[in-house]
C-alpha atoms as a PDB file:
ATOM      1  CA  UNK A   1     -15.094  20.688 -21.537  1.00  0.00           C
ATOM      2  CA  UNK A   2     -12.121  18.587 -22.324  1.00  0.00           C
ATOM      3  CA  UNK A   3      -9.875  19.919 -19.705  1.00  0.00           C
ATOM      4  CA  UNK A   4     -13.137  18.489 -17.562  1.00  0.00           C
ATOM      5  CA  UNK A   5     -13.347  15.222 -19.316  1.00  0.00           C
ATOM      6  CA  UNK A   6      -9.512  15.045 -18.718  1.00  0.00           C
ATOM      7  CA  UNK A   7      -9.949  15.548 -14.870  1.00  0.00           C
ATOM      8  CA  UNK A   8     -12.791  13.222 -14.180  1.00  0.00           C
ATOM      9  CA  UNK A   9     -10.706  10.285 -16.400  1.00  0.00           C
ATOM     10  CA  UNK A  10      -7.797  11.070 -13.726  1.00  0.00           C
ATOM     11  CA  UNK A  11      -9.671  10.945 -10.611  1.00  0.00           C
ATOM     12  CA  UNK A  12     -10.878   7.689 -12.077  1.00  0.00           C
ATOM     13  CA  UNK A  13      -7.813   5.905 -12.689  1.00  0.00           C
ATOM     14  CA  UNK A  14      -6.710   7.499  -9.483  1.00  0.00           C
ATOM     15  CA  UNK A  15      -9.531   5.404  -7.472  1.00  0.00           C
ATOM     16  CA  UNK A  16      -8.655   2.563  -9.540  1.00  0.00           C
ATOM     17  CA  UNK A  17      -4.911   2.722  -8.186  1.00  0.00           C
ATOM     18  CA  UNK A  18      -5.684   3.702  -4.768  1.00  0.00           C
ATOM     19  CA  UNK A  19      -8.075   0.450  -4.367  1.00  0.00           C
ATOM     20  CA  UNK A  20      -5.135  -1.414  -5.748  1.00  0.00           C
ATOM     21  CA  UNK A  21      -2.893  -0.175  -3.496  1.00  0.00           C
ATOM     22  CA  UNK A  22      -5.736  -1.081  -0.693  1.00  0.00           C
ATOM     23  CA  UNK A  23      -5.647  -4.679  -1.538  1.00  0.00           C
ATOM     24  CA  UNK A  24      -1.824  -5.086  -1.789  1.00  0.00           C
ATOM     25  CA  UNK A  25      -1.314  -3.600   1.587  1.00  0.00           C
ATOM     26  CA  UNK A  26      -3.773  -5.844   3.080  1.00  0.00           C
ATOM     27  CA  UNK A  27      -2.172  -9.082   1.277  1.00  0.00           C
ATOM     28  CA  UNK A  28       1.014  -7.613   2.373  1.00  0.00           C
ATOM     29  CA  UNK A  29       0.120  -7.110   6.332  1.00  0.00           C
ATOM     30  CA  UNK A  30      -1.883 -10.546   6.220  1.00  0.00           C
ATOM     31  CA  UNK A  31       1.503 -12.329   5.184  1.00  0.00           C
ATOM     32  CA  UNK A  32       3.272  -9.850   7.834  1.00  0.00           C
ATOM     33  CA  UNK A  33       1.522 -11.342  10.670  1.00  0.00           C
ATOM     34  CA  UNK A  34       1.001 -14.951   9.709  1.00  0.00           C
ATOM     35  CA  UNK A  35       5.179 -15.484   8.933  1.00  0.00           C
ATOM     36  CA  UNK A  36       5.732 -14.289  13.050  1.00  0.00           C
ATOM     37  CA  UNK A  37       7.128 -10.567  11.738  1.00  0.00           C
ATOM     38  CA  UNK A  38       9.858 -12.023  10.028  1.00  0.00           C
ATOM     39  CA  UNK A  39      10.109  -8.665   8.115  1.00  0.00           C
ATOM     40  CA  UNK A  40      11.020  -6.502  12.172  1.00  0.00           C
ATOM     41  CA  UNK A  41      13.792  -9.270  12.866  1.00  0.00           C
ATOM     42  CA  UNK A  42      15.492  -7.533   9.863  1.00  0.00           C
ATOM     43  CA  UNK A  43      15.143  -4.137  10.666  1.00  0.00           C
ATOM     44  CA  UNK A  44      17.960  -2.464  11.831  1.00  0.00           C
ATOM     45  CA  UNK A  45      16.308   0.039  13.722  1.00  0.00           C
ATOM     46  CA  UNK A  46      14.216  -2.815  15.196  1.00  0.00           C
ATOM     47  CA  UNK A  47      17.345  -3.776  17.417  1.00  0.00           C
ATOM     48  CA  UNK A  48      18.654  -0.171  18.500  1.00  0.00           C
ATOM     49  CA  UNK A  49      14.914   0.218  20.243  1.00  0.00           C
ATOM     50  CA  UNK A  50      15.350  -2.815  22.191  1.00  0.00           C
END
């Protein structure tokens, strides 16, 4: 019963993080695009492609 209790408490918190993590990543790729991909210009890799 506890080991239960324990599990169901988890996948909580784990919901909790993941819709977090949802909301960052959508502030985070808003900014992206409004600042003109600033973050690509600094990407090495970026330049080797091109």
């Amino acid at each position: 019963m506890t080991l239960m209790m324990m599990d169901a408490k988890r996948r909580k918190e784990c919901r909790e993080l993941r819709g977090r993590l949802l909301e960052l990543l959508e502030i985070i790729l808003y900014e992206w695009r409004g600042s003109g991909k600033k973050f690509t210009e600094r990407n090495p890799m970026d330049s080797k492609s091109s």
